[in-house]
C-alpha atoms as a PDB file:
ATOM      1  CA  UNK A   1       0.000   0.000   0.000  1.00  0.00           C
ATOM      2  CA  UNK A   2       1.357   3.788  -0.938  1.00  0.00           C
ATOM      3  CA  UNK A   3       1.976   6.224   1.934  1.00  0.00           C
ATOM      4  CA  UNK A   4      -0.704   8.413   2.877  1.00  0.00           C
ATOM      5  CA  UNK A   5      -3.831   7.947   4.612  1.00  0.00           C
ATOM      6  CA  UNK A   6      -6.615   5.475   5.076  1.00  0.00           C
ATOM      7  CA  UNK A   7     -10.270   7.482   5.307  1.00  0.00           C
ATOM      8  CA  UNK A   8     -12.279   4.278   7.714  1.00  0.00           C
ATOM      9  CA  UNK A   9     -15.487   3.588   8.765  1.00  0.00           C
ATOM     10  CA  UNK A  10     -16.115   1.124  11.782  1.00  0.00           C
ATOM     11  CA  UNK A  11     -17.527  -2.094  11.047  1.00  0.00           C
ATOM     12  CA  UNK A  12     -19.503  -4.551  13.437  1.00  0.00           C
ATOM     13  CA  UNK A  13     -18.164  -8.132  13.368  1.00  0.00           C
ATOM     14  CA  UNK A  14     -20.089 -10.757  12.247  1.00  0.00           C
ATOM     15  CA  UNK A  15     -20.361 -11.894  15.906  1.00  0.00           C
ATOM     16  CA  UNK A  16     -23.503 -10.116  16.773  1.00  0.00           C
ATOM     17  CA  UNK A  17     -22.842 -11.094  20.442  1.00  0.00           C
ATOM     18  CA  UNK A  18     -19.879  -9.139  20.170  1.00  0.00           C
ATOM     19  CA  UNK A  19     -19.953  -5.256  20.963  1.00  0.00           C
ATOM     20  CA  UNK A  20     -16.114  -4.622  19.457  1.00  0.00           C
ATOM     21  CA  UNK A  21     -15.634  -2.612  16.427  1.00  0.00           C
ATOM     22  CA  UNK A  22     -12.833  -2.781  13.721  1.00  0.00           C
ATOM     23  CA  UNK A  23     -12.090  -0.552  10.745  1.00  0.00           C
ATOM     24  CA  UNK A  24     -12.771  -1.038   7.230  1.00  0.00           C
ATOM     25  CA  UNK A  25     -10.443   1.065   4.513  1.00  0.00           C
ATOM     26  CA  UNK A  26     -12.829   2.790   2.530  1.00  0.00           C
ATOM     27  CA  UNK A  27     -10.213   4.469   0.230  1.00  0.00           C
ATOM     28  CA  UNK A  28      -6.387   5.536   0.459  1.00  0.00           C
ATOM     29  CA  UNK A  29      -4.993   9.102  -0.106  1.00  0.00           C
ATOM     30  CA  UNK A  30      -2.154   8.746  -1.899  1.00  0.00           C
ATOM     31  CA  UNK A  31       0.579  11.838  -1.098  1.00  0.00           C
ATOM     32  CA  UNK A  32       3.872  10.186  -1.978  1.00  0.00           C
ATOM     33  CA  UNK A  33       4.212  12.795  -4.914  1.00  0.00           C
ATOM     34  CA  UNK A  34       3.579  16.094  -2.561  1.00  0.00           C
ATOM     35  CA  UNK A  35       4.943  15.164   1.090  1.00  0.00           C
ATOM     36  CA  UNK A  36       4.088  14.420   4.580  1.00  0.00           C
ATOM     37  CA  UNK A  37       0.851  15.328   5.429  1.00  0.00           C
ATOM     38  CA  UNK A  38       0.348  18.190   8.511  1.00  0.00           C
ATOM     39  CA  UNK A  39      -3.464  18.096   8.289  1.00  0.00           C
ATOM     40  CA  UNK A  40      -6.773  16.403   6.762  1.00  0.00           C
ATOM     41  CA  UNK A  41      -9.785  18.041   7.113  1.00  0.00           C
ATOM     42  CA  UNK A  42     -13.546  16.812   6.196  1.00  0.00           C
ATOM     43  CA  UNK A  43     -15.938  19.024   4.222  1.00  0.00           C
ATOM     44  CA  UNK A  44     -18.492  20.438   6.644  1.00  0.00           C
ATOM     45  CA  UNK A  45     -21.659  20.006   5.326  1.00  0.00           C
ATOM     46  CA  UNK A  46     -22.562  18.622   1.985  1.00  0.00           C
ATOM     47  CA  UNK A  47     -22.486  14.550   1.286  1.00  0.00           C
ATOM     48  CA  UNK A  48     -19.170  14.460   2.924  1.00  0.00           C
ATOM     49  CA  UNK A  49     -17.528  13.132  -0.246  1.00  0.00           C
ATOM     50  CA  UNK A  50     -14.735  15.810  -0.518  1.00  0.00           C
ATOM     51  CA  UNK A  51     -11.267  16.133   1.881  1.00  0.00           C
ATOM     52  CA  UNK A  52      -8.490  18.669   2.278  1.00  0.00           C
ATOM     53  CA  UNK A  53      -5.326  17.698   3.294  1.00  0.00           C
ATOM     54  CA  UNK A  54      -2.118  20.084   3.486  1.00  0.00           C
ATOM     55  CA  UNK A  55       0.795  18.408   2.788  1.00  0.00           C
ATOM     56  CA  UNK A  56       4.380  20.407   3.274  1.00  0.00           C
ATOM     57  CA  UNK A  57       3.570  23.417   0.527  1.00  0.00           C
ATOM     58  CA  UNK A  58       0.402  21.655  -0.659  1.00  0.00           C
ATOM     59  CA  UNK A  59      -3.017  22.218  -0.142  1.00  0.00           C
ATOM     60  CA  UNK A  60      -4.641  19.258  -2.092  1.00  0.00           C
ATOM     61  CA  UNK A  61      -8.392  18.578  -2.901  1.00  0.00           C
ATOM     62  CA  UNK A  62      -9.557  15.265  -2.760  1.00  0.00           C
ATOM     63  CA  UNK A  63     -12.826  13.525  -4.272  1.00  0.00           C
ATOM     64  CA  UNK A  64     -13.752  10.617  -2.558  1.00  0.00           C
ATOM     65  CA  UNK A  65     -15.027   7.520  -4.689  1.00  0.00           C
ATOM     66  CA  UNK A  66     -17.215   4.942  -3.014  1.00  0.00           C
ATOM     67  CA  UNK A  67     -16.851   2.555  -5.679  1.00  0.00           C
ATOM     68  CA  UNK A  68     -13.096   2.554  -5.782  1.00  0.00           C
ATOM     69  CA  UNK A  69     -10.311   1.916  -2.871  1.00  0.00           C
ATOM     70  CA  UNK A  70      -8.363   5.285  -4.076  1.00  0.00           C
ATOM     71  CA  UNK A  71      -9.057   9.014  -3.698  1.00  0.00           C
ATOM     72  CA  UNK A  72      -9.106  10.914  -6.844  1.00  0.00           C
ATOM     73  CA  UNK A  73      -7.614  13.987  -6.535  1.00  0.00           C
ATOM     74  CA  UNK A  74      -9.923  16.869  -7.538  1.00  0.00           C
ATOM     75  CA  UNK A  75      -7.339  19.744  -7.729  1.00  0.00           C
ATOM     76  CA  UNK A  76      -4.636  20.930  -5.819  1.00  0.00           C
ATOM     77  CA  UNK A  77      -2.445  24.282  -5.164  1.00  0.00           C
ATOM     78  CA  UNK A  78       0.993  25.057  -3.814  1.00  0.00           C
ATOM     79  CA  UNK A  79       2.923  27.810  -1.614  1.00  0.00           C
ATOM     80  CA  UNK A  80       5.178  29.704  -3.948  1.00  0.00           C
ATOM     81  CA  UNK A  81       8.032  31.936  -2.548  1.00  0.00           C
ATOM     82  CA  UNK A  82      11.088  32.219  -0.865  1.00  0.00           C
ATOM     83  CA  UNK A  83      12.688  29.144   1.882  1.00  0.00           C
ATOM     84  CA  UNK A  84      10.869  26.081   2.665  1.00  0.00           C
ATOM     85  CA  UNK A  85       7.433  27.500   3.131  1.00  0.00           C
ATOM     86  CA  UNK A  86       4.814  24.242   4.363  1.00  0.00           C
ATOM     87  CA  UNK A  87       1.660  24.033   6.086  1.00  0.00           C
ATOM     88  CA  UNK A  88       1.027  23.899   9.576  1.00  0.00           C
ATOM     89  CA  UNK A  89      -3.045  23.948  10.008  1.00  0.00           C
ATOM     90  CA  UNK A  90      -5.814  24.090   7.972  1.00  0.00           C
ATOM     91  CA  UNK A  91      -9.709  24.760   8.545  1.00  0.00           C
ATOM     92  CA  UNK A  92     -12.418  23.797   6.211  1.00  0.00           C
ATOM     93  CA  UNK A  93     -14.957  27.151   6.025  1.00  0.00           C
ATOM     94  CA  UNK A  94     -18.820  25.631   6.910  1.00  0.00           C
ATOM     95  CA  UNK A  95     -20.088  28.998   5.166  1.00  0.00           C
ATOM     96  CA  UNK A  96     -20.008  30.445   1.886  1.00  0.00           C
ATOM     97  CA  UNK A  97     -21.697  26.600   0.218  1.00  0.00           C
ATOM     98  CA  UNK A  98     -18.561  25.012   1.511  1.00  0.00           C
ATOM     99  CA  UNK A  99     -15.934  26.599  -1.660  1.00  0.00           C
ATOM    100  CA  UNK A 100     -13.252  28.428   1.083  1.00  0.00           C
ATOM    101  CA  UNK A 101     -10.475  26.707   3.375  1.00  0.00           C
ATOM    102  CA  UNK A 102      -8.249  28.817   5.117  1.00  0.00           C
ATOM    103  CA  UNK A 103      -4.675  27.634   6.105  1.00  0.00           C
ATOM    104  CA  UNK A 104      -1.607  28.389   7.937  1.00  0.00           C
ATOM    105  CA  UNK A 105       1.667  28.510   7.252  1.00  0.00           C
ATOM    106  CA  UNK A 106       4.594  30.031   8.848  1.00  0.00           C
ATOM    107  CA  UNK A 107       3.342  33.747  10.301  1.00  0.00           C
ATOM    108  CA  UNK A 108       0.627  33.746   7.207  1.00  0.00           C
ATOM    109  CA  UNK A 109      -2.884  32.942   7.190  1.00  0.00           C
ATOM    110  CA  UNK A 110      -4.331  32.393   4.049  1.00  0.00           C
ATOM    111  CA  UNK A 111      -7.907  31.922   2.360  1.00  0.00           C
ATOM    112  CA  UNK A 112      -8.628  29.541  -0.532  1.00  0.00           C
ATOM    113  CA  UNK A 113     -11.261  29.058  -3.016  1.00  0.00           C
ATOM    114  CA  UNK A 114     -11.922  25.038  -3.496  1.00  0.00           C
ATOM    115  CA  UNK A 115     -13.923  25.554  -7.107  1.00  0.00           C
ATOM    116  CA  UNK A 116     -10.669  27.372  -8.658  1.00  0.00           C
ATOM    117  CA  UNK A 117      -8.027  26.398  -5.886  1.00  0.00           C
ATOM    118  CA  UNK A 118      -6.764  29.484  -5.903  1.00  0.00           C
ATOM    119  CA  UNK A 119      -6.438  32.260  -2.923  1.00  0.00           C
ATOM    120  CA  UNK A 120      -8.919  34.539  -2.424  1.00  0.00           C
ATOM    121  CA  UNK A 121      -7.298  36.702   0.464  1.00  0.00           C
ATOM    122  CA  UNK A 122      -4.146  36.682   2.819  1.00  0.00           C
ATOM    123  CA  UNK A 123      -2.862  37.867   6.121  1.00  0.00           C
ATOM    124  CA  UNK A 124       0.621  38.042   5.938  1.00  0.00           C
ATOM    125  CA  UNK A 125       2.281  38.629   9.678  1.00  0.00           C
ATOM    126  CA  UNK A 126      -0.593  37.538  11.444  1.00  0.00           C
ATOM    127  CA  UNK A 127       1.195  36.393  14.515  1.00  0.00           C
ATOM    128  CA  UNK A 128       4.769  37.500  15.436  1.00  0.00           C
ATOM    129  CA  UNK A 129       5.940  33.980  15.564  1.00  0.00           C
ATOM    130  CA  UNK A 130       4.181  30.800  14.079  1.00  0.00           C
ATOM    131  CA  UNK A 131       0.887  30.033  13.692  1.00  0.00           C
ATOM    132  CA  UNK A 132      -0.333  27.179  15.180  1.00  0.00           C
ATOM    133  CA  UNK A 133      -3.830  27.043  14.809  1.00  0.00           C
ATOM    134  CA  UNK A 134      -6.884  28.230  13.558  1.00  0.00           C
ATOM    135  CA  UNK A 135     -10.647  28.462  13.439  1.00  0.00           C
ATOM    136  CA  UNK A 136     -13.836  29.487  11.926  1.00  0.00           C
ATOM    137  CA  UNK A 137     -17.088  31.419  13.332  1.00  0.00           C
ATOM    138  CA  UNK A 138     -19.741  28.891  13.087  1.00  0.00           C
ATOM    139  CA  UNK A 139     -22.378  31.915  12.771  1.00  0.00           C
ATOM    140  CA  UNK A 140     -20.541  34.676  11.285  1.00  0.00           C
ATOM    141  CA  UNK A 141     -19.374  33.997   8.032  1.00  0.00           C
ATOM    142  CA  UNK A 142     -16.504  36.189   7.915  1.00  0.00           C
ATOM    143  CA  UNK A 143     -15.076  35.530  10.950  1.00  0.00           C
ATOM    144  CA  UNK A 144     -12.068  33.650  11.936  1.00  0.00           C
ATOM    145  CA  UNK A 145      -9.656  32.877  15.141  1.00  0.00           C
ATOM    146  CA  UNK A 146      -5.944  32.557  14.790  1.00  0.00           C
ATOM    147  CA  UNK A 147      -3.309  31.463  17.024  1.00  0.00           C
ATOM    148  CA  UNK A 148       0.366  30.960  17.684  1.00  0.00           C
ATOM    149  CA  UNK A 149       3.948  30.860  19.513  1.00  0.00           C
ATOM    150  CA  UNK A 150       3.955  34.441  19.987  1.00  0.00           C
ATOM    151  CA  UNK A 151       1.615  33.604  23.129  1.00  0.00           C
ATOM    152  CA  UNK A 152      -1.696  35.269  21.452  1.00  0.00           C
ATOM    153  CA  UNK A 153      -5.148  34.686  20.240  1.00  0.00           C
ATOM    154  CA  UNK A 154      -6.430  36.964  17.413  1.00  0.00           C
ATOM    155  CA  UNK A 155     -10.178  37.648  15.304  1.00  0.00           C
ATOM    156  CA  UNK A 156     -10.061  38.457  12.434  1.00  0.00           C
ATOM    157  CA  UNK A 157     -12.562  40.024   9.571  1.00  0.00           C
ATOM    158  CA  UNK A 158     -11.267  38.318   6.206  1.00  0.00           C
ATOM    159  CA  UNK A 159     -13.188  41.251   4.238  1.00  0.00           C
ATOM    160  CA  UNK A 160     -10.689  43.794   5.763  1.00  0.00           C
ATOM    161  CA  UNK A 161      -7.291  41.699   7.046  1.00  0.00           C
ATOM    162  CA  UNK A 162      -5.058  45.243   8.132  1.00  0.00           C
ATOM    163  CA  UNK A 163      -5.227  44.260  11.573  1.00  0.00           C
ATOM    164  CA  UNK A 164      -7.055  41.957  13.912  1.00  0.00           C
ATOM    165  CA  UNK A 165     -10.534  43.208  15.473  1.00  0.00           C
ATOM    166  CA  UNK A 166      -9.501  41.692  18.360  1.00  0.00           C
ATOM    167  CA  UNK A 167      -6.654  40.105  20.196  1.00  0.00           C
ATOM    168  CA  UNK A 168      -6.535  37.967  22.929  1.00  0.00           C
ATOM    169  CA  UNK A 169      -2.723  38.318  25.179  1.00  0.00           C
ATOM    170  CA  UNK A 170      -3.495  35.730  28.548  1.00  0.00           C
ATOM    171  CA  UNK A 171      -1.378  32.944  28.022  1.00  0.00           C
ATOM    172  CA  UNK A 172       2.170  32.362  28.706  1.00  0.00           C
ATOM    173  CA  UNK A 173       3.345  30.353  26.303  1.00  0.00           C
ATOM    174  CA  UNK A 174       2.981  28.821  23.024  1.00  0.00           C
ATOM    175  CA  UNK A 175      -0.840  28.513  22.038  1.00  0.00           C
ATOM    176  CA  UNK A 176      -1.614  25.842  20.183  1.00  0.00           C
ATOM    177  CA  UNK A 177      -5.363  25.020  19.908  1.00  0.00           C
ATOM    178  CA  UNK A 178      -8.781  27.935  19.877  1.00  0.00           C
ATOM    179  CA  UNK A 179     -11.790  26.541  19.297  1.00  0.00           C
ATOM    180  CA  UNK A 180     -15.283  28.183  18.232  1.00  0.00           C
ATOM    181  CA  UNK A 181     -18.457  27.074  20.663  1.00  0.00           C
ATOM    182  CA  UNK A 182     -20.398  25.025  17.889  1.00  0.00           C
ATOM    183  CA  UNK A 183     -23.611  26.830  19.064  1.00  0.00           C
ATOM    184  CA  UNK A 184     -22.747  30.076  21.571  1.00  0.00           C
ATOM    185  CA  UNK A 185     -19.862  32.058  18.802  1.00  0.00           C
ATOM    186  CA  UNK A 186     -19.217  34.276  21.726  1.00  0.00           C
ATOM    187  CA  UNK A 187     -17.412  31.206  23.947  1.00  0.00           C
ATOM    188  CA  UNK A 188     -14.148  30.571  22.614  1.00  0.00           C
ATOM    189  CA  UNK A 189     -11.521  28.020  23.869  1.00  0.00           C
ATOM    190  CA  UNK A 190      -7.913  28.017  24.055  1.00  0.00           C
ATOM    191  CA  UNK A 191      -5.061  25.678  25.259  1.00  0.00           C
ATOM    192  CA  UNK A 192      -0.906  26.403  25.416  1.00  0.00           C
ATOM    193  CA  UNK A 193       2.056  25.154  26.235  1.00  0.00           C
ATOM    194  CA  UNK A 194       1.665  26.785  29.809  1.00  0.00           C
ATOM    195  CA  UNK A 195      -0.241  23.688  30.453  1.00  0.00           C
ATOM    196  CA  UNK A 196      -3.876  25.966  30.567  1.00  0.00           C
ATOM    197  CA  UNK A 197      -6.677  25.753  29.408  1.00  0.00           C
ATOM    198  CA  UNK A 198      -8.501  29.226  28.755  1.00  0.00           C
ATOM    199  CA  UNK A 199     -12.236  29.965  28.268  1.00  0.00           C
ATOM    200  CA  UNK A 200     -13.043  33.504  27.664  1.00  0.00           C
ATOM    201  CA  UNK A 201     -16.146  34.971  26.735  1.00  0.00           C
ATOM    202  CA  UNK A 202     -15.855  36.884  22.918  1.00  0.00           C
ATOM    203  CA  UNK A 203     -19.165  38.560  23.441  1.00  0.00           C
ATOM    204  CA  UNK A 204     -18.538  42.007  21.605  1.00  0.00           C
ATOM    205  CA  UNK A 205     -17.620  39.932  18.040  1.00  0.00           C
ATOM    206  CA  UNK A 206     -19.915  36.977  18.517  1.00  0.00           C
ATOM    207  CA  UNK A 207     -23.310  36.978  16.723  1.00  0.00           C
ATOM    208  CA  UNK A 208     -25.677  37.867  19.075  1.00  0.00           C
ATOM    209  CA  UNK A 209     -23.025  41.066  21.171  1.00  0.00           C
ATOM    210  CA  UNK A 210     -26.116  41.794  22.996  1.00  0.00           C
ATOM    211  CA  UNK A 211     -28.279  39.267  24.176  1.00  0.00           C
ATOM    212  CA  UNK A 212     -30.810  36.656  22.345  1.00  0.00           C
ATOM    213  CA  UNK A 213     -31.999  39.110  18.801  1.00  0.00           C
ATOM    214  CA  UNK A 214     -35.477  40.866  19.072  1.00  0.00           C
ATOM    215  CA  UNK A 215     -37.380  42.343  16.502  1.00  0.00           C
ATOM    216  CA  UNK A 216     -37.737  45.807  16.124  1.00  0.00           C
ATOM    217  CA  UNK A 217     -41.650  46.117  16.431  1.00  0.00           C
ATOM    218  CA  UNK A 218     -40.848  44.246  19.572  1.00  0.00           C
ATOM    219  CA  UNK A 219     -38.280  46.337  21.287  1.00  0.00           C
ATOM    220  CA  UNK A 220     -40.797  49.491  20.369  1.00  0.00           C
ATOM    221  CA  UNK A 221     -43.585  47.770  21.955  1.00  0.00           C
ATOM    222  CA  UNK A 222     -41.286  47.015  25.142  1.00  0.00           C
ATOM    223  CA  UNK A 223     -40.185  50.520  25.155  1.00  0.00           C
ATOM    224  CA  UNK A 224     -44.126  51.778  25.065  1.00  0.00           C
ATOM    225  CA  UNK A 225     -44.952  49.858  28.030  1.00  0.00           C
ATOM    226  CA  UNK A 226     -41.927  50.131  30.120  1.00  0.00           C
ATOM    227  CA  UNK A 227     -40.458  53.581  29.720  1.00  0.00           C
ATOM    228  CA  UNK A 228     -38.356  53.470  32.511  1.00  0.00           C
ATOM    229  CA  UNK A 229     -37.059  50.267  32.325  1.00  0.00           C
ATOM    230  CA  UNK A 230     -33.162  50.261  31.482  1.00  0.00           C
ATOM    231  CA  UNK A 231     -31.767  48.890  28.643  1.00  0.00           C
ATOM    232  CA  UNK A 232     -29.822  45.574  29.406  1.00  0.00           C
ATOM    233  CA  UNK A 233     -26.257  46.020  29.366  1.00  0.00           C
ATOM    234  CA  UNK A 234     -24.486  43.935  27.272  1.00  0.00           C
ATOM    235  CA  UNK A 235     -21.885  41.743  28.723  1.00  0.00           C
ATOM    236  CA  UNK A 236     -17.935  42.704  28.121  1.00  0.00           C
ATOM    237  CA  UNK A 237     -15.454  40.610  26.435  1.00  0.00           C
ATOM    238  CA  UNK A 238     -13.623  38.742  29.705  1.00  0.00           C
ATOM    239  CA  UNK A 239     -12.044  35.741  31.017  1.00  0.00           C
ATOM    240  CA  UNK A 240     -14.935  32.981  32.120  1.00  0.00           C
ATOM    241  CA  UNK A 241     -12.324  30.722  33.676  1.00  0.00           C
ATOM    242  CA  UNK A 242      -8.631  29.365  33.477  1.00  0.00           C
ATOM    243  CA  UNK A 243      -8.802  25.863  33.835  1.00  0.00           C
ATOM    244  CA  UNK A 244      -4.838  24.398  35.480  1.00  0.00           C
ATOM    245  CA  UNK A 245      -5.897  20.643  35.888  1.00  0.00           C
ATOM    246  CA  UNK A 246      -3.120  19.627  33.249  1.00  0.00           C
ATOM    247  CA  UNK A 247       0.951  19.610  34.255  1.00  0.00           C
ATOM    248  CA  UNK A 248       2.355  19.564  30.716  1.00  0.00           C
ATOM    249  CA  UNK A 249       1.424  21.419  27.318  1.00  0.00           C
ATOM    250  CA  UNK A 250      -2.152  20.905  26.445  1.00  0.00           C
ATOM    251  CA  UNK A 251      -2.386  20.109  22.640  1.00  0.00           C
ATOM    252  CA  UNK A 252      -6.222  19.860  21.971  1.00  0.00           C
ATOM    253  CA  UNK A 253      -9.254  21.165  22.755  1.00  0.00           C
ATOM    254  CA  UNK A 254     -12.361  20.130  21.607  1.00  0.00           C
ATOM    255  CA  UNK A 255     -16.264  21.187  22.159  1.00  0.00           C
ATOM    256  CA  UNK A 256     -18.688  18.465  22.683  1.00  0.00           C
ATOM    257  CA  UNK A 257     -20.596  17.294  19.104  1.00  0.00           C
ATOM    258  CA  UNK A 258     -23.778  16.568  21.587  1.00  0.00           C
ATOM    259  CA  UNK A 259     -23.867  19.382  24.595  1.00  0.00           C
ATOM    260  CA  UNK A 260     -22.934  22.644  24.005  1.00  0.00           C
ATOM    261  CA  UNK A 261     -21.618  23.219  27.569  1.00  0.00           C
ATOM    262  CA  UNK A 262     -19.055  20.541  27.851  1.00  0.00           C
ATOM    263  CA  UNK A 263     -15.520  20.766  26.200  1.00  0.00           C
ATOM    264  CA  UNK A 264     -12.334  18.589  26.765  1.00  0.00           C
ATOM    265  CA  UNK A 265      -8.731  19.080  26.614  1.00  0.00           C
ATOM    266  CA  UNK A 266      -5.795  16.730  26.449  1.00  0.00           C
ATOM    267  CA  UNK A 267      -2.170  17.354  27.053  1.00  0.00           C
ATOM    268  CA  UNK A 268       1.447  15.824  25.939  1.00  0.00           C
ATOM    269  CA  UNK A 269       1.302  13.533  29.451  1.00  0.00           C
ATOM    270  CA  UNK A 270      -1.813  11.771  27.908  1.00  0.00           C
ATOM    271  CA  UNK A 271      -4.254  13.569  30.628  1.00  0.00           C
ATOM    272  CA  UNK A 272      -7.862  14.379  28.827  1.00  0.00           C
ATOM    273  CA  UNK A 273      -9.477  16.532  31.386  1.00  0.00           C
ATOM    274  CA  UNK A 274     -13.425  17.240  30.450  1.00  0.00           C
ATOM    275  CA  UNK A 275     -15.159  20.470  31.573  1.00  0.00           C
ATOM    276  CA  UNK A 276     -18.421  22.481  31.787  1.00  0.00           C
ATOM    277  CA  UNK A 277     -19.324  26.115  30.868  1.00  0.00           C
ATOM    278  CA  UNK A 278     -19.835  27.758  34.979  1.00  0.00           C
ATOM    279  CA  UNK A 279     -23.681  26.989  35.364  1.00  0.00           C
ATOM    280  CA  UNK A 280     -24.256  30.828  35.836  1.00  0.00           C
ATOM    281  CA  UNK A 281     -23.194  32.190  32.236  1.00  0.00           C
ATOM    282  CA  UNK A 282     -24.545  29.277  30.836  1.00  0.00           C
ATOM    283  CA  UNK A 283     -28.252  30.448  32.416  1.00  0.00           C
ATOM    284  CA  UNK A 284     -26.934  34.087  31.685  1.00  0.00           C
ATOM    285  CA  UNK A 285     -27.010  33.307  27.707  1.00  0.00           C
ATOM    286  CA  UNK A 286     -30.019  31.152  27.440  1.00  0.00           C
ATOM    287  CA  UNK A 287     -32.436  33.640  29.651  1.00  0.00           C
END
């Protein structure tokens, strides 16, 4: 079999009185002509038929074929400049019908069109040092979260990438993982090398900056029955919690598929520690 990697699906034994699982190969990626690969990454939405995967200073596009054992590869692009530029982390986009990936590589982030695999926008110097990883708003569509080893988290708007509308500076060290809440944009997760694990509240940039949305018709009625009734203040961009349960660098965090409160985190000892959103913001955004 080529190098690369094996998309699988589990498959139940013939045993039905067995509970164990193994892995059928569905089809093989074949990157022995481009490199080693830094990242794969599943189409969001969609039949789930197509996959990314970054490999050195490619960024290839792969179809996959149920009736054969090998991806075909549907088009593919490459870093051109100076050095040994490669890949580091890659992010499928779940808006725009699924046709942009952004990647990382080095200090740049950079946006990609999957139809004509070229690059629709760039943000050169994002991060003083390199970029580690990065993510996507679920509910703002041109939204996205960097971070790196110069210790920060920044937002960016890709429709204007001059600066950052909004940078995060509490960790120590190396960050290597910032995660999106999958239904609340305004919690946003974070873990380093300074064995942390942040969780602040992004409530000024998130989709909903001041509370659940109301229409206008009913903020006017409001306002003619309660005329001295203060507006609710909307809550401030902040630091929920800063979790320390992990002694070495935490590589991974991850949101729960299921519950929208509960996130994990593992670290390079092999600890996976799994959390909960404090009970009182999480009542604070749903009422």
């Amino acid at each position: 079999m080529p190098e690369g990697i094996g998309i699988r699906q589990p498959r139940v034994p013939d045993d039905s009185s067995s509970t164990a699982q193994t892995l059928e190969l569905l089809c093989h990626l074949d990157n022995t002509a481009h490199g080693n690969m830094a990242c794969v990454v599943w189409e969001p939405m969609g039949d789930g038929k197509k996959v990314i995967s970054l490999a050195d200073n490619h960024i290839l596009l792969w179809d996959l074929q149920e009736s054969s054992s090998q991806a075909v590869l549907a088009g593919s692009a490459s870093l051109e400049g100076k050095g040994q530029l490669r890949f580091t982390s890659g992010r499928w986009s779940p808006h725009h019908n699924c046709t942009q990936v952004a990647t990382a590589s080095d200090t740049t982030l950079r946006g990609w069109d999957t139809r004509s695999m070229s690059q629709v926008y760039c943000i050169e110097n994002a991060h003083g040092q390199l970029v580690r990883d990065l993510d996507f708003n679920p509910n703002k569509q041109y939204y996205l979260a960097s971070c790196g080893d110069d210790c920060k988290v920044k937002f960016w708007d890709t429709r204007n990438v001059t600066e950052p509308v909004k940078t995060l500076e509490e960790h120590s060290h190396w960050v290597w993982n910032v995660r999106y809440n999958h239904s609340h944009d305004q919690l946003v997760l974070t873990g380093s090398s300074d064995s942390r694990v942040i969780l602040s509240n992004m409530v000024s940039i998130s989709s909903e900056p001041f509370g659940h949305l109301v229409d206008d018709d009913d903020v006017s009625d409001q306002e003619d029955h309660q005329p001295e009734e203060k507006s609710k203040e909307p809550l401030q961009d902040n630091v929920i919690a800063t979790y320390e349960e992990h002694e070495d660098s935490v590589y991974a965090v991850e949101w729960s598929s299921a519950d929208p409160w509960l996130f994990a985190s593992l670290s390079y000892d092999g600890r996976l520690v799994i959390n909960r959103v404090p009970r009182a913001l999480k009542y604070h955004i749903l009422l």
